[in-house]
PDB file of N, CA and C in Angstrom:
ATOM      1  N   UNK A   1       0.841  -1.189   0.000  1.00  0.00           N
ATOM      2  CA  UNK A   1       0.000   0.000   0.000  1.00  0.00           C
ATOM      3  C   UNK A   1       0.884   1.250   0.000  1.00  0.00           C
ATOM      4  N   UNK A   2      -0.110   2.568  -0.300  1.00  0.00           N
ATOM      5  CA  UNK A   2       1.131   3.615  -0.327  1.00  0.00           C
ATOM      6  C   UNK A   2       1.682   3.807   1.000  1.00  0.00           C
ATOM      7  N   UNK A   3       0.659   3.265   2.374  1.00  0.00           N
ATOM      8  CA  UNK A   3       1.341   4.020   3.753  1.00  0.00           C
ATOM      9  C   UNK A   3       2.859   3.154   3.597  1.00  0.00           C
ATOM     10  N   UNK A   4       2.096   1.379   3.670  1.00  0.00           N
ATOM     11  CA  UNK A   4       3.618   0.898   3.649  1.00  0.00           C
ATOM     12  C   UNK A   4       5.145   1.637   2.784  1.00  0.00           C
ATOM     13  N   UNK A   5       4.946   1.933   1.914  1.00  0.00           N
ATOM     14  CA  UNK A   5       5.455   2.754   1.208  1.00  0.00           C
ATOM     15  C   UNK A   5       6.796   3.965   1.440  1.00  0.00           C
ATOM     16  N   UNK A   6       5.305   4.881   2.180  1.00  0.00           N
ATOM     17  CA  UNK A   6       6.013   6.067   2.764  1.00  0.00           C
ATOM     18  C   UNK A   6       6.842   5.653   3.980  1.00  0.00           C
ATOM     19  N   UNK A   7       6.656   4.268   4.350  1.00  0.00           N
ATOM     20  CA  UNK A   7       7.253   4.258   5.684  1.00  0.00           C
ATOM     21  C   UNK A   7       8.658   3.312   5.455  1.00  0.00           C
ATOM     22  N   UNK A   8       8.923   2.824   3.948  1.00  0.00           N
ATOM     23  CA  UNK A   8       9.833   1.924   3.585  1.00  0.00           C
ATOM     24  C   UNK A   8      10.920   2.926   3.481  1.00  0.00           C
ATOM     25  N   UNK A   9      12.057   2.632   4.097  1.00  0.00           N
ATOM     26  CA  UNK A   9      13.422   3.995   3.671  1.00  0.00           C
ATOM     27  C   UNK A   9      14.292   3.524   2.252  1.00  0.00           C
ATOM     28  N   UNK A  10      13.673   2.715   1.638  1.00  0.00           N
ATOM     29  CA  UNK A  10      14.329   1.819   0.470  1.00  0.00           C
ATOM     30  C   UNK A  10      13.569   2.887  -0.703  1.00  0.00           C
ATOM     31  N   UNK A  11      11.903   3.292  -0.286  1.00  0.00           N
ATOM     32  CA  UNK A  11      10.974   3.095  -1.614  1.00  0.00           C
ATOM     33  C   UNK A  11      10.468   4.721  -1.375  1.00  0.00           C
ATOM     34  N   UNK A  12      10.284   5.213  -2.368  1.00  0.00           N
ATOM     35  CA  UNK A  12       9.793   6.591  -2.966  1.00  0.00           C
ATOM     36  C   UNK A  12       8.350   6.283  -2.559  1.00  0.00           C
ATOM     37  N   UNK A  13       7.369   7.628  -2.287  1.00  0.00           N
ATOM     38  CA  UNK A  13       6.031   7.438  -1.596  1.00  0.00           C
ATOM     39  C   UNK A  13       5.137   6.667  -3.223  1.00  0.00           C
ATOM     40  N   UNK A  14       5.827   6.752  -4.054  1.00  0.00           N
ATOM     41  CA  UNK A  14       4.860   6.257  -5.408  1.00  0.00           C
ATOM     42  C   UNK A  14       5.228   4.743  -5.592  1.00  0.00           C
ATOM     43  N   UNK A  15       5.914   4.278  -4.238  1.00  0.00           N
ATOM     44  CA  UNK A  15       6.225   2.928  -4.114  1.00  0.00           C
ATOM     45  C   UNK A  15       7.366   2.289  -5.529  1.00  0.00           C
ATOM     46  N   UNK A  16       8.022   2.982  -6.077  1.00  0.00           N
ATOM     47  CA  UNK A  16       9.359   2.766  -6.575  1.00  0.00           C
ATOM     48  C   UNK A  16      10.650   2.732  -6.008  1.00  0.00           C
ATOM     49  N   UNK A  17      11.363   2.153  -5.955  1.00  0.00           N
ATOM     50  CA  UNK A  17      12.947   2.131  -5.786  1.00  0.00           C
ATOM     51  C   UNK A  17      13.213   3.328  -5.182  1.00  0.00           C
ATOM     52  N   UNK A  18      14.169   3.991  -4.608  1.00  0.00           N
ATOM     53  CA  UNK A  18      14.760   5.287  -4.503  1.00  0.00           C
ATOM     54  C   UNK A  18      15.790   5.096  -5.361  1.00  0.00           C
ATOM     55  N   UNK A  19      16.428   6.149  -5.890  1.00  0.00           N
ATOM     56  CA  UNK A  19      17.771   5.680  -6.862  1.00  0.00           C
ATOM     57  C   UNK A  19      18.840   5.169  -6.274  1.00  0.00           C
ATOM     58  N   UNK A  20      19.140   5.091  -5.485  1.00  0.00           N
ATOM     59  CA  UNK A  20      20.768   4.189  -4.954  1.00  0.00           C
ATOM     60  C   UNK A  20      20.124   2.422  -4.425  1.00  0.00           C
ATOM     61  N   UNK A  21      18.761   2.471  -4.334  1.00  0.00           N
ATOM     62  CA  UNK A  21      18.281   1.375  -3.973  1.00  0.00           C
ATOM     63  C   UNK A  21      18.286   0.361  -4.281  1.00  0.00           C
ATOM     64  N   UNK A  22      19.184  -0.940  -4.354  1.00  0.00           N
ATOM     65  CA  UNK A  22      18.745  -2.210  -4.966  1.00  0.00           C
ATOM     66  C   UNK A  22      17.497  -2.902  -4.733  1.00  0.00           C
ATOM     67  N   UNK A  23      17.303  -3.047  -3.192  1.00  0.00           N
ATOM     68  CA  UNK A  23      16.229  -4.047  -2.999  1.00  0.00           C
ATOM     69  C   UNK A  23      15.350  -3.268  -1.620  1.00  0.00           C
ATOM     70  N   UNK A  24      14.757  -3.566  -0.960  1.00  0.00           N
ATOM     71  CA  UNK A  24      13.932  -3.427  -0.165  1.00  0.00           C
ATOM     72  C   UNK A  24      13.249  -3.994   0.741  1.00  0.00           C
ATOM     73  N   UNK A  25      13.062  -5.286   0.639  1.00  0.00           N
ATOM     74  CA  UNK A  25      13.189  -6.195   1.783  1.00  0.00           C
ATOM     75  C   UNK A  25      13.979  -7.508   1.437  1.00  0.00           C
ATOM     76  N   UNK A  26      13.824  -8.673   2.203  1.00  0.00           N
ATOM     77  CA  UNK A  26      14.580 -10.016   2.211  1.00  0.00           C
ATOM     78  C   UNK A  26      15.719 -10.176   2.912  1.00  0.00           C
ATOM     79  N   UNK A  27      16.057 -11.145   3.134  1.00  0.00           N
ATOM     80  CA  UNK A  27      17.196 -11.770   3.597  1.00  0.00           C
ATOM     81  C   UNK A  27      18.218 -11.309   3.195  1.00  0.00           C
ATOM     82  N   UNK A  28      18.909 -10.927   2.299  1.00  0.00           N
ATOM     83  CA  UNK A  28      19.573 -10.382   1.487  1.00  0.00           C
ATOM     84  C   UNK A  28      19.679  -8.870   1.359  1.00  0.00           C
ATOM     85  N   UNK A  29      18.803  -8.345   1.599  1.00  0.00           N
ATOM     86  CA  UNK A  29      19.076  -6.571   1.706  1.00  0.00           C
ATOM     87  C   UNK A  29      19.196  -5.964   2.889  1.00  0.00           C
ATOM     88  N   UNK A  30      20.280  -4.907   2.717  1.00  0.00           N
ATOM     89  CA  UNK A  30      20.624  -5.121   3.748  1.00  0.00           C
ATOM     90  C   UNK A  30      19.898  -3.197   4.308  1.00  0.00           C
ATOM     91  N   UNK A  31      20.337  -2.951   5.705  1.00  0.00           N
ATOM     92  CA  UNK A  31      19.567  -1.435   6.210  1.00  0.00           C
ATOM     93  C   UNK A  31      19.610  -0.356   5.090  1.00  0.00           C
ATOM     94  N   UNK A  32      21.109  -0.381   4.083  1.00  0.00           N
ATOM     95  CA  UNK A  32      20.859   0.460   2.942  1.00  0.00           C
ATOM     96  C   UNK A  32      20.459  -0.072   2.669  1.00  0.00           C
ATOM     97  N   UNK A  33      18.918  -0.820   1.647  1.00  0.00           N
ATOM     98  CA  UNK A  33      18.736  -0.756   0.727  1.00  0.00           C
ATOM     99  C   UNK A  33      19.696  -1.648  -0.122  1.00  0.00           C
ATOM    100  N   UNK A  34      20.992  -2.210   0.556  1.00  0.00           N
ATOM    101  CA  UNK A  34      21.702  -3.056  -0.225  1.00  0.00           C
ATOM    102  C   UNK A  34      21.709  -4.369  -0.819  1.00  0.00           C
ATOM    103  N   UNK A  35      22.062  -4.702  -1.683  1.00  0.00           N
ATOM    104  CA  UNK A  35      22.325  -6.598  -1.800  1.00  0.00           C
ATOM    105  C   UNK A  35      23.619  -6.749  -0.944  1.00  0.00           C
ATOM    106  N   UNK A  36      23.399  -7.555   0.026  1.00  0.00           N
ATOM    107  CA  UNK A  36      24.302  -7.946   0.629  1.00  0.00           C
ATOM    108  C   UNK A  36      26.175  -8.738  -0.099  1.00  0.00           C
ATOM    109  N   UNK A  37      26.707  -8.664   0.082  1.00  0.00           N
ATOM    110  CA  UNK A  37      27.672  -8.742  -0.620  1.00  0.00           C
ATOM    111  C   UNK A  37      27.679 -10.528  -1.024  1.00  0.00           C
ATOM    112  N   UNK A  38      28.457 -11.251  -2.451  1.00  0.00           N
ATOM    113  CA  UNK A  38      28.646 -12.482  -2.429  1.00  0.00           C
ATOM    114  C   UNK A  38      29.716 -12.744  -1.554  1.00  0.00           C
ATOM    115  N   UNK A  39      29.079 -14.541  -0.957  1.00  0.00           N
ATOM    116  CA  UNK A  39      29.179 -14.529   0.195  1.00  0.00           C
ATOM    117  C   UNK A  39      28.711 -14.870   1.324  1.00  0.00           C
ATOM    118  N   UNK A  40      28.029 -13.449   1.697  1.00  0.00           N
ATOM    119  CA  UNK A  40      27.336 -13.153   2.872  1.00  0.00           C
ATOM    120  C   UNK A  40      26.008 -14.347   3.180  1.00  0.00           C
ATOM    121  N   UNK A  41      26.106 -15.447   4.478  1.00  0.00           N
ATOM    122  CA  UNK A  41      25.167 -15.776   4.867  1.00  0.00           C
ATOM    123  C   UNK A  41      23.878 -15.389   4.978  1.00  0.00           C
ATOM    124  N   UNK A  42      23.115 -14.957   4.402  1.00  0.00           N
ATOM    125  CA  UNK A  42      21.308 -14.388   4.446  1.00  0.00           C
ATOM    126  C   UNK A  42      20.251 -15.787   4.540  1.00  0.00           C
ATOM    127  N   UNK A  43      20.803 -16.695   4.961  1.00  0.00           N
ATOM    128  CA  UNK A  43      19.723 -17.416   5.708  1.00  0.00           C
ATOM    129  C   UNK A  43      20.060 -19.062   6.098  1.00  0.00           C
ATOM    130  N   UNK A  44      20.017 -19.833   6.691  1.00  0.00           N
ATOM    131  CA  UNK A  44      20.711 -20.887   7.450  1.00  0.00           C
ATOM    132  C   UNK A  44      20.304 -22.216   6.156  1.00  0.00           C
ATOM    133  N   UNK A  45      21.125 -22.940   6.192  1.00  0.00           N
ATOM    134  CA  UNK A  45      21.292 -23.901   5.223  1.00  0.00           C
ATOM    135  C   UNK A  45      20.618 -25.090   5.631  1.00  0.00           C
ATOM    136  N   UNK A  46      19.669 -25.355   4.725  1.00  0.00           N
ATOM    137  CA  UNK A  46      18.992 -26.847   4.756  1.00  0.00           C
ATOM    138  C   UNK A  46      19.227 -28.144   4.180  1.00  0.00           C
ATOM    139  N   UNK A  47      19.526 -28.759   5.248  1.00  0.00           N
ATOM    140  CA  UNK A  47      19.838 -30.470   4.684  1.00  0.00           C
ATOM    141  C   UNK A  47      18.897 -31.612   3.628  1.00  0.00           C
TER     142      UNK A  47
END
């Protein structure tokens, strides 16, 4: 929704990207707005 939106620090209130933004939520992004680097553990490994 747009509130979610305005309240995402990743996403513009028209619910797009901000420009330096890769991602916006997941395991993988990180407080910027980042992809976490290759590598980086983002979630525990299943047998």
């Amino acid at each position: 929704s747009s509130e979610n939106c305005r309240r995402n620090r990743c996403c513009m209130p028209s619910c797009t990207l901000r420009s330096k933004a890769k991602c916006d939520t997941g395991l993988c992004c990180n407080h910027k707005c980042q992809i976490q680097p290759s590598g980086t553990l983002c979630r525990a490994r299943e047998n």
